[in-house]
C-alpha atoms as a PDB file:
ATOM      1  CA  UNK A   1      44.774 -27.653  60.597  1.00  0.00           C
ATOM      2  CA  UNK A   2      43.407 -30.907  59.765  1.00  0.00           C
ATOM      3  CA  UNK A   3      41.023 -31.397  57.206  1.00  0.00           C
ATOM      4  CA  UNK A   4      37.141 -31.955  58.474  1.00  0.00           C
ATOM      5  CA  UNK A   5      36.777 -35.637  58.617  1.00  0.00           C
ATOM      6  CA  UNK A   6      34.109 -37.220  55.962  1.00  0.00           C
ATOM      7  CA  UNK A   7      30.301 -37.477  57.652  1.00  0.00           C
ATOM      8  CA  UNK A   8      29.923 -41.364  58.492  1.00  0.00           C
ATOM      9  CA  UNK A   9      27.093 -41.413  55.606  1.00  0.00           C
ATOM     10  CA  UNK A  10      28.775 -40.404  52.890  1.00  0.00           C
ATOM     11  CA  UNK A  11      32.286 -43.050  53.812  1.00  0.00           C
ATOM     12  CA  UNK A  12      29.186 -45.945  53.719  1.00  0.00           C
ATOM     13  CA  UNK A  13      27.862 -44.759  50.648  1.00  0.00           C
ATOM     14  CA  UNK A  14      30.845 -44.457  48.770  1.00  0.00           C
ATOM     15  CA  UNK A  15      31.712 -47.911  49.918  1.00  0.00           C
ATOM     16  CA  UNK A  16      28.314 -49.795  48.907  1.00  0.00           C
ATOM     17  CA  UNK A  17      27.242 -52.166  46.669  1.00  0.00           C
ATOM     18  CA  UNK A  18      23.431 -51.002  45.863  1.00  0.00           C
ATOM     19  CA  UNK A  19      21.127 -53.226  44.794  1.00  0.00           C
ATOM     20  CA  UNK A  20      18.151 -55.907  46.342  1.00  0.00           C
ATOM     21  CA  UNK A  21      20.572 -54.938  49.350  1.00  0.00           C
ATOM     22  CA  UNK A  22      22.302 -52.002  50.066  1.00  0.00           C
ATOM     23  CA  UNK A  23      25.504 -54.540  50.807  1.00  0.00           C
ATOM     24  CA  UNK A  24      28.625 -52.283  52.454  1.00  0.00           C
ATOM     25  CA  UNK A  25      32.258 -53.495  51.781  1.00  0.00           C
ATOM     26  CA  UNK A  26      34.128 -53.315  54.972  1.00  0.00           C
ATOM     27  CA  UNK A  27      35.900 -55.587  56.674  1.00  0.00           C
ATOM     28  CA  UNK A  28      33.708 -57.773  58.684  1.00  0.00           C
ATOM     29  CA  UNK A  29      34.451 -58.788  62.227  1.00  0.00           C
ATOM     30  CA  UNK A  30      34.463 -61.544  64.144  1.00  0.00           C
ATOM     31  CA  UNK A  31      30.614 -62.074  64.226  1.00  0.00           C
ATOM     32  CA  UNK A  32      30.264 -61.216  60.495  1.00  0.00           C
ATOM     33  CA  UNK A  33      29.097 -57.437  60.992  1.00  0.00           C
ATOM     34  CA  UNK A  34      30.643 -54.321  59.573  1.00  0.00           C
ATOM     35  CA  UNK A  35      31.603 -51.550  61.667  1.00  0.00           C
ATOM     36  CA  UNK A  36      31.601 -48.022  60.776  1.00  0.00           C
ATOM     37  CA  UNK A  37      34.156 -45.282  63.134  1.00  0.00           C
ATOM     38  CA  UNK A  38      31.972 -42.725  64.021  1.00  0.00           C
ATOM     39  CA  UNK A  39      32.870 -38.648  64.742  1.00  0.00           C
ATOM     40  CA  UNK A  40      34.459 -37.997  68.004  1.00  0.00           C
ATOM     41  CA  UNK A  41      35.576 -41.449  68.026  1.00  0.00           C
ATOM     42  CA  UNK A  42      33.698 -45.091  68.646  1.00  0.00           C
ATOM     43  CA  UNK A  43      32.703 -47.287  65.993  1.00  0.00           C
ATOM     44  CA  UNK A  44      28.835 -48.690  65.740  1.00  0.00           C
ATOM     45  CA  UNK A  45      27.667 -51.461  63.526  1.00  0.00           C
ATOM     46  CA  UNK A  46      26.600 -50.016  60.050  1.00  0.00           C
ATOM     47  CA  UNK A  47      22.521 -51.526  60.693  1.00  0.00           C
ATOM     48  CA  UNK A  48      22.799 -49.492  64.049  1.00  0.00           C
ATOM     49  CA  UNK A  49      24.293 -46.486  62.170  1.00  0.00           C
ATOM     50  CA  UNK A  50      21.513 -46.758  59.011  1.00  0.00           C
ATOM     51  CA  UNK A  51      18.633 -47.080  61.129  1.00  0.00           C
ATOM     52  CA  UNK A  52      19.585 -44.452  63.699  1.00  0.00           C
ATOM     53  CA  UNK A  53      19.936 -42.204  60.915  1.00  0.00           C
ATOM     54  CA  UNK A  54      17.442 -43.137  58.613  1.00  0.00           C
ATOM     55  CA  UNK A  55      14.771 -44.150  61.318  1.00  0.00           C
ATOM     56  CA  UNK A  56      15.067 -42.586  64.463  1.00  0.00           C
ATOM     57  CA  UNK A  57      16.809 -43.374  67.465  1.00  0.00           C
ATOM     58  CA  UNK A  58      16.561 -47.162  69.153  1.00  0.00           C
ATOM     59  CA  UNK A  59      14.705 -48.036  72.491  1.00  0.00           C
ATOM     60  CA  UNK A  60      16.853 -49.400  75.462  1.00  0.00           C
ATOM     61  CA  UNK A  61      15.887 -53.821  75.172  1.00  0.00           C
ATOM     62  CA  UNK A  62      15.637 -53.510  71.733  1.00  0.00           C
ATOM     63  CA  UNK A  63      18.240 -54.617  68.678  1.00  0.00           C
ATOM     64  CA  UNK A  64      18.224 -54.206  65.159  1.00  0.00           C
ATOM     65  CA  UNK A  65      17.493 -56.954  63.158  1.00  0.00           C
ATOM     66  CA  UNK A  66      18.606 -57.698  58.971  1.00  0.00           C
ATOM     67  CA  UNK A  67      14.868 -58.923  57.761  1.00  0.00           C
ATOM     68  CA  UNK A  68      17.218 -59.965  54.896  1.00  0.00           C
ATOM     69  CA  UNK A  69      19.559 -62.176  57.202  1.00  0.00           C
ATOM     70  CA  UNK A  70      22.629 -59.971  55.153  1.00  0.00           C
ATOM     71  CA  UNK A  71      24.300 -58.896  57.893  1.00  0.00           C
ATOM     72  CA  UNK A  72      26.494 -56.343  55.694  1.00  0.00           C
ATOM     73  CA  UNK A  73      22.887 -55.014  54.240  1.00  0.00           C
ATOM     74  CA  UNK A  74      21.956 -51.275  56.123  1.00  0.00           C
ATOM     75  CA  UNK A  75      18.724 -50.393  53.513  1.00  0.00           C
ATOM     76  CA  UNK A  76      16.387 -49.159  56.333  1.00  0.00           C
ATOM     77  CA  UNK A  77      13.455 -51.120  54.838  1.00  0.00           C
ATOM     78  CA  UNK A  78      15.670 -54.233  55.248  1.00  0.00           C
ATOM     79  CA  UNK A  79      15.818 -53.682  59.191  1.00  0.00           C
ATOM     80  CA  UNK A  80      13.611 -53.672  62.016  1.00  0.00           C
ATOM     81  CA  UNK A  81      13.526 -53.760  66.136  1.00  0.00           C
ATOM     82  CA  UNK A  82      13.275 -56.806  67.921  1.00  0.00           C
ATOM     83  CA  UNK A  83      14.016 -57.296  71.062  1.00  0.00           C
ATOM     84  CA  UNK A  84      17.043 -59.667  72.130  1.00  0.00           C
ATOM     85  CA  UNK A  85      14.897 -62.892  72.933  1.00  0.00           C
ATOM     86  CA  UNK A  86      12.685 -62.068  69.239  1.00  0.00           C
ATOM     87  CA  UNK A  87      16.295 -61.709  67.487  1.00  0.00           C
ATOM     88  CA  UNK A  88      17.648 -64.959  68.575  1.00  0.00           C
ATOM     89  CA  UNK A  89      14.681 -66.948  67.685  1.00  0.00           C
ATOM     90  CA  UNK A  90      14.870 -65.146  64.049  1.00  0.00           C
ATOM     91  CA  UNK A  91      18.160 -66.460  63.913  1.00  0.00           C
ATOM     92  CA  UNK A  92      19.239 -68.265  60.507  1.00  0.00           C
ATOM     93  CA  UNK A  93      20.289 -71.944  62.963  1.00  0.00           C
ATOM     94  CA  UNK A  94      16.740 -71.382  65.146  1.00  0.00           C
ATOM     95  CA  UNK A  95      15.048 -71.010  61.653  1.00  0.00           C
ATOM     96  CA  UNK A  96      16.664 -74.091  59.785  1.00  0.00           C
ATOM     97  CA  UNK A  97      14.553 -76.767  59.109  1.00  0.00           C
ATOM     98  CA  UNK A  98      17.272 -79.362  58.691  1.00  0.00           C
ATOM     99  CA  UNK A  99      20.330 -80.338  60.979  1.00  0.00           C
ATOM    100  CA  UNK A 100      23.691 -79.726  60.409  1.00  0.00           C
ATOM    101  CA  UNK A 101      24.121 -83.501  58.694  1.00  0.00           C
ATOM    102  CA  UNK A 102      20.722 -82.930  56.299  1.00  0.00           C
ATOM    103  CA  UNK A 103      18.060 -84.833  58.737  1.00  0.00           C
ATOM    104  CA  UNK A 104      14.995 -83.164  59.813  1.00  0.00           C
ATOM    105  CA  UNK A 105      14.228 -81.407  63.010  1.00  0.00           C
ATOM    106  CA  UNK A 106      11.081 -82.689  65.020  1.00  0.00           C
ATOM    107  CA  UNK A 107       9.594 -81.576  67.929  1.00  0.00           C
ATOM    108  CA  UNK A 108      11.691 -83.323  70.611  1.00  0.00           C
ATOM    109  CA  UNK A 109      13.958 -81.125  72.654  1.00  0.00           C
ATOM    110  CA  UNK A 110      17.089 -82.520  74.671  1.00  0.00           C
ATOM    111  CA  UNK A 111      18.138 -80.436  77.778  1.00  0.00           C
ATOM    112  CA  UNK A 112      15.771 -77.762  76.621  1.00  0.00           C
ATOM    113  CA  UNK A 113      17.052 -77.314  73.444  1.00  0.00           C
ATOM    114  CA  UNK A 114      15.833 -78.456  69.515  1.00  0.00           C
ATOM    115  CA  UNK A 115      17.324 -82.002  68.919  1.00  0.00           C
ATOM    116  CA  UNK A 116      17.974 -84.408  65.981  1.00  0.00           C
ATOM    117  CA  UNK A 117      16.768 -87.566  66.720  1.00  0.00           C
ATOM    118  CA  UNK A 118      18.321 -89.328  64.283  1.00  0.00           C
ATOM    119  CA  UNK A 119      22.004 -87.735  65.031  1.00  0.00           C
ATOM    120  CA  UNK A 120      21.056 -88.496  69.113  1.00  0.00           C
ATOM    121  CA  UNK A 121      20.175 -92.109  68.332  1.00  0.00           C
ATOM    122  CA  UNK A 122      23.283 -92.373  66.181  1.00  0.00           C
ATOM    123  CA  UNK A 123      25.408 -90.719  68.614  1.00  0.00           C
ATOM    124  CA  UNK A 124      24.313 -93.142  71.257  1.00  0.00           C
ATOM    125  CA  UNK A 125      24.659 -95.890  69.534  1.00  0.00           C
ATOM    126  CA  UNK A 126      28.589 -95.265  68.959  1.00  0.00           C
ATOM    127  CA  UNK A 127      28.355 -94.674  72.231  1.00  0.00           C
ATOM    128  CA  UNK A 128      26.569 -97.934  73.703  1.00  0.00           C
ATOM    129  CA  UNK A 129      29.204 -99.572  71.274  1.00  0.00           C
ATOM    130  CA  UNK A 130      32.403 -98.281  72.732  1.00  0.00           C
ATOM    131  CA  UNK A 131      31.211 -98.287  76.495  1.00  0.00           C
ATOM    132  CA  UNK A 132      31.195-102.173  75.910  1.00  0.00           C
ATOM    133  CA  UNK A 133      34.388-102.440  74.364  1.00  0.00           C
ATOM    134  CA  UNK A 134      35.605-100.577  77.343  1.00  0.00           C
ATOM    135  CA  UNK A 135      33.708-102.909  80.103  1.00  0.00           C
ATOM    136  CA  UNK A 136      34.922-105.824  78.346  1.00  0.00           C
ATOM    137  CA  UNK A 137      38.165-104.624  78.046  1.00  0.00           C
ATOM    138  CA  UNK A 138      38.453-103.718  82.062  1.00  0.00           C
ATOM    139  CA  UNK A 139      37.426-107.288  82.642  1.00  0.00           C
ATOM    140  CA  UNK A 140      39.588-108.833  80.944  1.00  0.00           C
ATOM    141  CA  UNK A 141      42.722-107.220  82.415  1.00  0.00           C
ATOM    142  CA  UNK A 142      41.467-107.884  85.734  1.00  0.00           C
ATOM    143  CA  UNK A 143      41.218-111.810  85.369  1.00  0.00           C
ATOM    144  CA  UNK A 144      43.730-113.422  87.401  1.00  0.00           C
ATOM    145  CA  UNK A 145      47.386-114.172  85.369  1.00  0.00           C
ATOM    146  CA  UNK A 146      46.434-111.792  82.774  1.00  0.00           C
END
């Protein structure tokens, strides 16, 4: 017979950094989360896990959220329910100030989404430049006994 497997809690607790943020140490995956196997089989991100178990259980539209922005943090005061639309604006890029290249965001949206100006107008710029070189290029291997 097979020994009884560990409870879920105590495998996360013996495998967590405690501190400002409970921080687990698991391998994360691909999005940066760490995912605990749970009895019975299944596995469940460990913020899903902690706050089902520590809070109570979580309301269909809703997600659980890292207050912290740690996504390997599960202290339950840490998390909270959002729902999916709420969580993406929390996001750490919807938050930045700052693009990816140091300049500040403004206002102005491109396509419906936040822009940097100063990257656009330098993007079209190298732009403008090479679509001339290419014009100019065309024409001139189209003049007669080129």
């Amino acid at each position: 017979m097979a020994p009884p497997e560990t409870p879920p809690i105590v495998r996360l607790r013996r495998r967590t950094t405690f501190g400002e943020c409970w921080t687990a140490n698991f391998s994360p995956e691909k999005r940066g989360y760490m995912r605990i196997r749970l009895p019975g089989g299944g596995r469940e991100g460990i913020h899903v896990f902690a706050y089902k178990f520590f809070v109570g259980p979580i309301p269909d539209g809703m997600t659980v959220d890292h207050i912290c922005f740690n996504t390997a943090c599960w202290r339950p005061d840490h998390l909270q329910l959002l729902t999916r639309s709420e969580n993406a604006k929390r996001c750490r890029r919807a938050m930045a100030a700052r693009c990816k290249r140091g300049h500040p965001y403004t206002d102005a949206r491109i396509k419906g989404k936040r822009a940097c100006l100063v990257c656009r107008r330098e993007w079209a710029r190298v732009w403008q430049r090479e679509d001339r070189k290419r014009k100019r290029e065309a024409r001139l291997s189209n003049r007669p006994g080129a």
